[in-house]
C-alpha atoms as a PDB file:
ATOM      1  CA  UNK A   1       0.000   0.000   0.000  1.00  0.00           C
ATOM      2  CA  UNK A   2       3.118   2.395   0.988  1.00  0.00           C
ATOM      3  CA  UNK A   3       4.739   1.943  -2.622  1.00  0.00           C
ATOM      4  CA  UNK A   4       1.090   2.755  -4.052  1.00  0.00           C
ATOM      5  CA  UNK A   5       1.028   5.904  -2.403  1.00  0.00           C
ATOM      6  CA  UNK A   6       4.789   6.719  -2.956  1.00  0.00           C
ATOM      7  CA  UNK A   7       3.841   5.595  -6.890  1.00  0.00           C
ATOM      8  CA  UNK A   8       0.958   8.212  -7.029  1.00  0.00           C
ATOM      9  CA  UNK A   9       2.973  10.560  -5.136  1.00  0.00           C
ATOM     10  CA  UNK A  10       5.426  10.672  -8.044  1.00  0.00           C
ATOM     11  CA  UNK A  11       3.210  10.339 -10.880  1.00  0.00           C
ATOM     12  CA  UNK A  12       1.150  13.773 -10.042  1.00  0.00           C
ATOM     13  CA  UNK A  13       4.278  15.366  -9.405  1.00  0.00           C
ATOM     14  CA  UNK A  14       5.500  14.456 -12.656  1.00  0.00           C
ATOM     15  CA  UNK A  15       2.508  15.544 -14.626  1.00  0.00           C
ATOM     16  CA  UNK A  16       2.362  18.547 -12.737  1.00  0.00           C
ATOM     17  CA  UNK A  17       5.758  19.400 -13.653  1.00  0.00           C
ATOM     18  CA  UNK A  18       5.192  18.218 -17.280  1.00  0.00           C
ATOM     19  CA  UNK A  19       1.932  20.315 -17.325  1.00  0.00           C
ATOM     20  CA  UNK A  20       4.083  23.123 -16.515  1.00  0.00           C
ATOM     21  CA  UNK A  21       6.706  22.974 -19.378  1.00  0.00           C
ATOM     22  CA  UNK A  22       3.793  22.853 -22.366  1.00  0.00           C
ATOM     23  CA  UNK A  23       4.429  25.262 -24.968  1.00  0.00           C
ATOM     24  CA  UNK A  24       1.660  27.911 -24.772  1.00  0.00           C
ATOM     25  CA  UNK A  25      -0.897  27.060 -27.865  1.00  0.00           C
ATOM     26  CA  UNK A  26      -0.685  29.999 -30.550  1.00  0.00           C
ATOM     27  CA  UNK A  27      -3.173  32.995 -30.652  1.00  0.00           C
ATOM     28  CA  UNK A  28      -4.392  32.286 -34.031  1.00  0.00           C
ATOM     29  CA  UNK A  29      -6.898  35.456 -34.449  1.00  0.00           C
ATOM     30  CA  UNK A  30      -3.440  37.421 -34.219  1.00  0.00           C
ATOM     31  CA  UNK A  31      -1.999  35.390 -36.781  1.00  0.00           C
ATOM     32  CA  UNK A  32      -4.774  36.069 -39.360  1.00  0.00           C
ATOM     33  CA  UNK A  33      -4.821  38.789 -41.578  1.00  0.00           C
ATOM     34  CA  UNK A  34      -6.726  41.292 -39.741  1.00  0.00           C
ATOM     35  CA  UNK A  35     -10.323  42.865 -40.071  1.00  0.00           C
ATOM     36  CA  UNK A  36     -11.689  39.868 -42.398  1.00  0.00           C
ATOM     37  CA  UNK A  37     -15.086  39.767 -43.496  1.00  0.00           C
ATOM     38  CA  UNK A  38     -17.220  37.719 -45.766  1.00  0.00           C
ATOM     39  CA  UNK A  39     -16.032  39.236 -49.094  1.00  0.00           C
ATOM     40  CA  UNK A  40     -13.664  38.969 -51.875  1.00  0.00           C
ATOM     41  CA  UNK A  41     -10.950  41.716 -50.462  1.00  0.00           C
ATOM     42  CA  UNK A  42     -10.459  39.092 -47.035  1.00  0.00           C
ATOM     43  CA  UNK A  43     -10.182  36.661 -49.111  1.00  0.00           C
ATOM     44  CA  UNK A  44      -7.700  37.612 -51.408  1.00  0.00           C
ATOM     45  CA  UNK A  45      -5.813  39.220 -47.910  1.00  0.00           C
ATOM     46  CA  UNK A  46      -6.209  35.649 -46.401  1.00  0.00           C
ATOM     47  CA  UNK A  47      -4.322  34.045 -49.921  1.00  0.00           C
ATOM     48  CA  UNK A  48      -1.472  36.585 -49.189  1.00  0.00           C
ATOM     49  CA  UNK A  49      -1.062  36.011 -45.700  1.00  0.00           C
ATOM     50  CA  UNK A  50      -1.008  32.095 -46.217  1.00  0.00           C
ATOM     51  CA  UNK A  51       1.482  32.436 -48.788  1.00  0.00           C
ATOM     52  CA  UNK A  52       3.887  34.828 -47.273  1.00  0.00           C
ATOM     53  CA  UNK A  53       3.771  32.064 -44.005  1.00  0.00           C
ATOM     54  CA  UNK A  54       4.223  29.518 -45.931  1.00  0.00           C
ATOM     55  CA  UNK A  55       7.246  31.110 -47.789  1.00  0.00           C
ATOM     56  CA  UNK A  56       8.691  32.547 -44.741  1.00  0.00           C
ATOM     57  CA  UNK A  57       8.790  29.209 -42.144  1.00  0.00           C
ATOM     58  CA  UNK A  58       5.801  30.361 -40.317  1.00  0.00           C
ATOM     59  CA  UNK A  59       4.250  26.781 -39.181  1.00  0.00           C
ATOM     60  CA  UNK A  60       1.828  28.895 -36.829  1.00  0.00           C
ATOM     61  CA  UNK A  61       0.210  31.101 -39.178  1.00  0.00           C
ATOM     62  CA  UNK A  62      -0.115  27.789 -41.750  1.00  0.00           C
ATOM     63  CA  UNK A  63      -1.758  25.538 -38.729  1.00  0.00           C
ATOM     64  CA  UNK A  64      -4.360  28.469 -37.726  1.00  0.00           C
ATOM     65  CA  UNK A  65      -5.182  28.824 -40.955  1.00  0.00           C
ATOM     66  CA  UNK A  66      -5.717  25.417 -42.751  1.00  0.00           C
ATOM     67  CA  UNK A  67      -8.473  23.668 -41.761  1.00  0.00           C
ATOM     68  CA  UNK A  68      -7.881  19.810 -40.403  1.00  0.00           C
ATOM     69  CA  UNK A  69      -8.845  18.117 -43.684  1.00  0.00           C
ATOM     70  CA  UNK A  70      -7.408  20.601 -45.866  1.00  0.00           C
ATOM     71  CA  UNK A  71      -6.913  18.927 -48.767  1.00  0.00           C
ATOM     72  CA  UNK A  72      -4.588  19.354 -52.082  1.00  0.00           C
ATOM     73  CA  UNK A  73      -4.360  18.246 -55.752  1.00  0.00           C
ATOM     74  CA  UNK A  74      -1.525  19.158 -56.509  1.00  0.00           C
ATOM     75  CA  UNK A  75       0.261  19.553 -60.165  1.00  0.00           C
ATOM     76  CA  UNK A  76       1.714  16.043 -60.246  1.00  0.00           C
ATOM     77  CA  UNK A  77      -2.179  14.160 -59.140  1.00  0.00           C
ATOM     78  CA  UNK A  78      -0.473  13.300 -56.026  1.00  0.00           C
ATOM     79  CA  UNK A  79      -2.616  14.606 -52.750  1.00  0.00           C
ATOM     80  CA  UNK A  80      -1.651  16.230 -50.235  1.00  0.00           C
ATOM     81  CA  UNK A  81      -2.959  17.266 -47.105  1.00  0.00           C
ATOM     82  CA  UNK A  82      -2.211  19.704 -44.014  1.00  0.00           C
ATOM     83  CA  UNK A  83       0.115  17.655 -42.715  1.00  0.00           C
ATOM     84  CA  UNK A  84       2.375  18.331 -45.919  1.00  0.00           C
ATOM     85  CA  UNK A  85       2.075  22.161 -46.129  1.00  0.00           C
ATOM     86  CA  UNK A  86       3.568  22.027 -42.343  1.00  0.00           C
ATOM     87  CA  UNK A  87       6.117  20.169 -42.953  1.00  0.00           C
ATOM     88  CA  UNK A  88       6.935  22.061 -46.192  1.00  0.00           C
ATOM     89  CA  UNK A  89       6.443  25.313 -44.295  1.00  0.00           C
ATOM     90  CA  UNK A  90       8.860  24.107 -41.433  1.00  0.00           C
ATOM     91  CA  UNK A  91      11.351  23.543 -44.167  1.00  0.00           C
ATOM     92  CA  UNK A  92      10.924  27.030 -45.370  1.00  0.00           C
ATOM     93  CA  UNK A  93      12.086  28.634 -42.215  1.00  0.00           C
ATOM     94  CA  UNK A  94      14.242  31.881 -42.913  1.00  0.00           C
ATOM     95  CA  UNK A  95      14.381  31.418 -46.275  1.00  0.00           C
ATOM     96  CA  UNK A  96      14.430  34.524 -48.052  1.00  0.00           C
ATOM     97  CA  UNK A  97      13.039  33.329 -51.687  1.00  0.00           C
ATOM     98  CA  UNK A  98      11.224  36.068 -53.101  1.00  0.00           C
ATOM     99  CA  UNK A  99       7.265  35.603 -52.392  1.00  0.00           C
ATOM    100  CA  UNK A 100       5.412  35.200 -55.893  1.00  0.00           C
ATOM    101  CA  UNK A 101       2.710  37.768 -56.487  1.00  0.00           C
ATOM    102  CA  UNK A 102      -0.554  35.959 -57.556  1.00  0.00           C
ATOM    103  CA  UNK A 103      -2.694  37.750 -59.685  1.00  0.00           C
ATOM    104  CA  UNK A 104      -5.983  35.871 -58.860  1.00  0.00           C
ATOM    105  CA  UNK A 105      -8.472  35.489 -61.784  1.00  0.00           C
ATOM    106  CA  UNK A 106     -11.336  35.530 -59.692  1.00  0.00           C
ATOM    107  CA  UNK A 107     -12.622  34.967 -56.534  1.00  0.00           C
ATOM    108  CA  UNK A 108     -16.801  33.813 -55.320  1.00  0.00           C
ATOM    109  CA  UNK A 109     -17.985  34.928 -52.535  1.00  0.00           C
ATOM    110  CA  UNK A 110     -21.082  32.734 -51.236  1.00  0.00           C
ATOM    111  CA  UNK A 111     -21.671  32.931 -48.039  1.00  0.00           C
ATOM    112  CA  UNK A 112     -19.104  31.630 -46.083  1.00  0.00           C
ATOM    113  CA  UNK A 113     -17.690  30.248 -48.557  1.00  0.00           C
ATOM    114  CA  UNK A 114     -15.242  31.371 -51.328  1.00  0.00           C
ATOM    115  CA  UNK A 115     -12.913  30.489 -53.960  1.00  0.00           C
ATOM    116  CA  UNK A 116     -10.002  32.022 -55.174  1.00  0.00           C
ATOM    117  CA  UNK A 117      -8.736  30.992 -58.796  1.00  0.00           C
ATOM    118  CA  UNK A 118      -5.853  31.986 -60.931  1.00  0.00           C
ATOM    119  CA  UNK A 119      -5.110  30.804 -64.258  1.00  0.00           C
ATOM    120  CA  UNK A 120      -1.108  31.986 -65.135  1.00  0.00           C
ATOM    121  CA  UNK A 121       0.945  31.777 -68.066  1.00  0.00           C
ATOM    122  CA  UNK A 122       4.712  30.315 -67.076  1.00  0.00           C
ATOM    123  CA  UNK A 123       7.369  28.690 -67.884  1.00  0.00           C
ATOM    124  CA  UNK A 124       8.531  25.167 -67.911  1.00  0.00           C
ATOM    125  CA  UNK A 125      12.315  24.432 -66.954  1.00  0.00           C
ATOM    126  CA  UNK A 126      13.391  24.234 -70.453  1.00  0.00           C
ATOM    127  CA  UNK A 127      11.615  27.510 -70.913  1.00  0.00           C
ATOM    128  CA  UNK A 128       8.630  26.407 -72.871  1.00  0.00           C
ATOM    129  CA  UNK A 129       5.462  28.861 -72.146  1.00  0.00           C
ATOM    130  CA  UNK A 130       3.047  26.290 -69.732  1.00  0.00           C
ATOM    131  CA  UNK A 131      -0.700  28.019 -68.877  1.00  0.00           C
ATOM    132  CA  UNK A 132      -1.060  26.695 -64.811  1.00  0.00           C
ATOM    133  CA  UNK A 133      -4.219  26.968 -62.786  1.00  0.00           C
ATOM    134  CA  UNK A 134      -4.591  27.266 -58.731  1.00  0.00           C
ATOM    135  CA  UNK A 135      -7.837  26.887 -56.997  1.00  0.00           C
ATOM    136  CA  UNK A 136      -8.275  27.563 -53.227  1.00  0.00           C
ATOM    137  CA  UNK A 137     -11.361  26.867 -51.363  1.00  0.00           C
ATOM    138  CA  UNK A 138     -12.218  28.298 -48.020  1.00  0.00           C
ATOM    139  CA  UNK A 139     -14.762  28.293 -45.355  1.00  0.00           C
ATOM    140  CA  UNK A 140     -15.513  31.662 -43.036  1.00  0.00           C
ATOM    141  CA  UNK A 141     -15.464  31.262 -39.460  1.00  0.00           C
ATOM    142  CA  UNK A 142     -14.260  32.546 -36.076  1.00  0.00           C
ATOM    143  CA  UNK A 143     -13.689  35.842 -38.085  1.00  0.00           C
ATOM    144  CA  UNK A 144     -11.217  34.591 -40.563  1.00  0.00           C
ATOM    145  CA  UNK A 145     -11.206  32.757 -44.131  1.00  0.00           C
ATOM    146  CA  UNK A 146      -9.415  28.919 -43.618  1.00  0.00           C
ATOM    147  CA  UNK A 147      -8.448  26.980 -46.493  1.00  0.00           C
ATOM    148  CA  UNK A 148      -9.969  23.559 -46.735  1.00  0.00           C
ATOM    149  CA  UNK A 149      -9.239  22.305 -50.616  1.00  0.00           C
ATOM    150  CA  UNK A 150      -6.818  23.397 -53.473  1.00  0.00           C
ATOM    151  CA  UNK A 151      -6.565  21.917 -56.750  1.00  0.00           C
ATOM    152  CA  UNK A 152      -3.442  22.921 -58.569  1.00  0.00           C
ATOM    153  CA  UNK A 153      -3.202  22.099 -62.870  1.00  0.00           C
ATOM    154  CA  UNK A 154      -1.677  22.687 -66.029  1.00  0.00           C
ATOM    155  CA  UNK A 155      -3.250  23.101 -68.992  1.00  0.00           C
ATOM    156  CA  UNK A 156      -2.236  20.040 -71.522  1.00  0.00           C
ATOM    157  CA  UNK A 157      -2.272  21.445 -75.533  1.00  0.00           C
ATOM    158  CA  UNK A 158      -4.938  19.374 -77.118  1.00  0.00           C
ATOM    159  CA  UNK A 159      -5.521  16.877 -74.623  1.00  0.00           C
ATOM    160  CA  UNK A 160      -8.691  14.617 -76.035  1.00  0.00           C
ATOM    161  CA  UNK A 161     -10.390  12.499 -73.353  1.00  0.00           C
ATOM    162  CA  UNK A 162     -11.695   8.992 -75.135  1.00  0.00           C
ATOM    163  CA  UNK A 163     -13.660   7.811 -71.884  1.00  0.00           C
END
């Protein structure tokens, strides 16, 4: 019975002590882009925001914003999901690659809903001209647009589908 006390002693200490040492949880309505609303100019603040955090190392920002399931098509077919854009974003850390500037097509506003599409004309790495399209989808809540699914494309010259 004495070891069972001394055991239980020990253990709350222990979680009290570990309880102690737990990093504090963000404050994710700071890390939004500020003043959002339901309409196109939040969103297109809310695009910037994620991409300048996800450029720039800040894991934070990226977690507060993407929803749990955020899901991604991305240009190869594979899928990814938020799990990815962390770990990409963690690689990212103080890099100083300039931050693209997206020039976004469009963007519908429904509700609390939205998405945000561009369609760009690029180049391929042996400089041929490629035409790429980005779609973001996001969901409006606790004051803030989150991302929850982005398909990402090229355009293929011709293509003929049989079936």
């Amino acid at each position: 019975m004495k070891a069972c006390a001394l055991l239980s002693t020990a253990l709350t200490l222990s979680c009290a002590a570990y309880a102690g040492e737990a990093p504090a949880a963000p404050d994710c309505a700071a890390l939004q882009a500020p003043n959002q609303k339901p309409d196109e100019d939040s969103v297109k603040r809310a695009e910037r925001t994620w991409l300048v955090a996800e450029f720039r190392g800040d894991v934070d920002t990226v977690d507060c914003m993407l929803e749990p399931n955020y899901t991604e098509i991305r240009f190869n077919g594979s899928i990814g999901h938020k799990e990815d854009i962390l770990k990409g974003a963690a690689e990212a850390k103080g890099s100083t690659k300039p931050i693209p500037t997206v020039t976004w097509t469009g963007i519908v506003v429904n509700g609390d809903s939205a998405t945000a599409y561009s369609v760009q004309d690029k180049h391929d790495m042996s400089d041929k001209p490629v035409k790429l399209f980005f779609t973001d989808t996001f969901i409006y809540h606790d004051g803030a647009w989150h991302p929850y699914f982005s398909v990402n494309a090229n355009a293929v010259a011709e293509l003929k589908i049989k079936d």
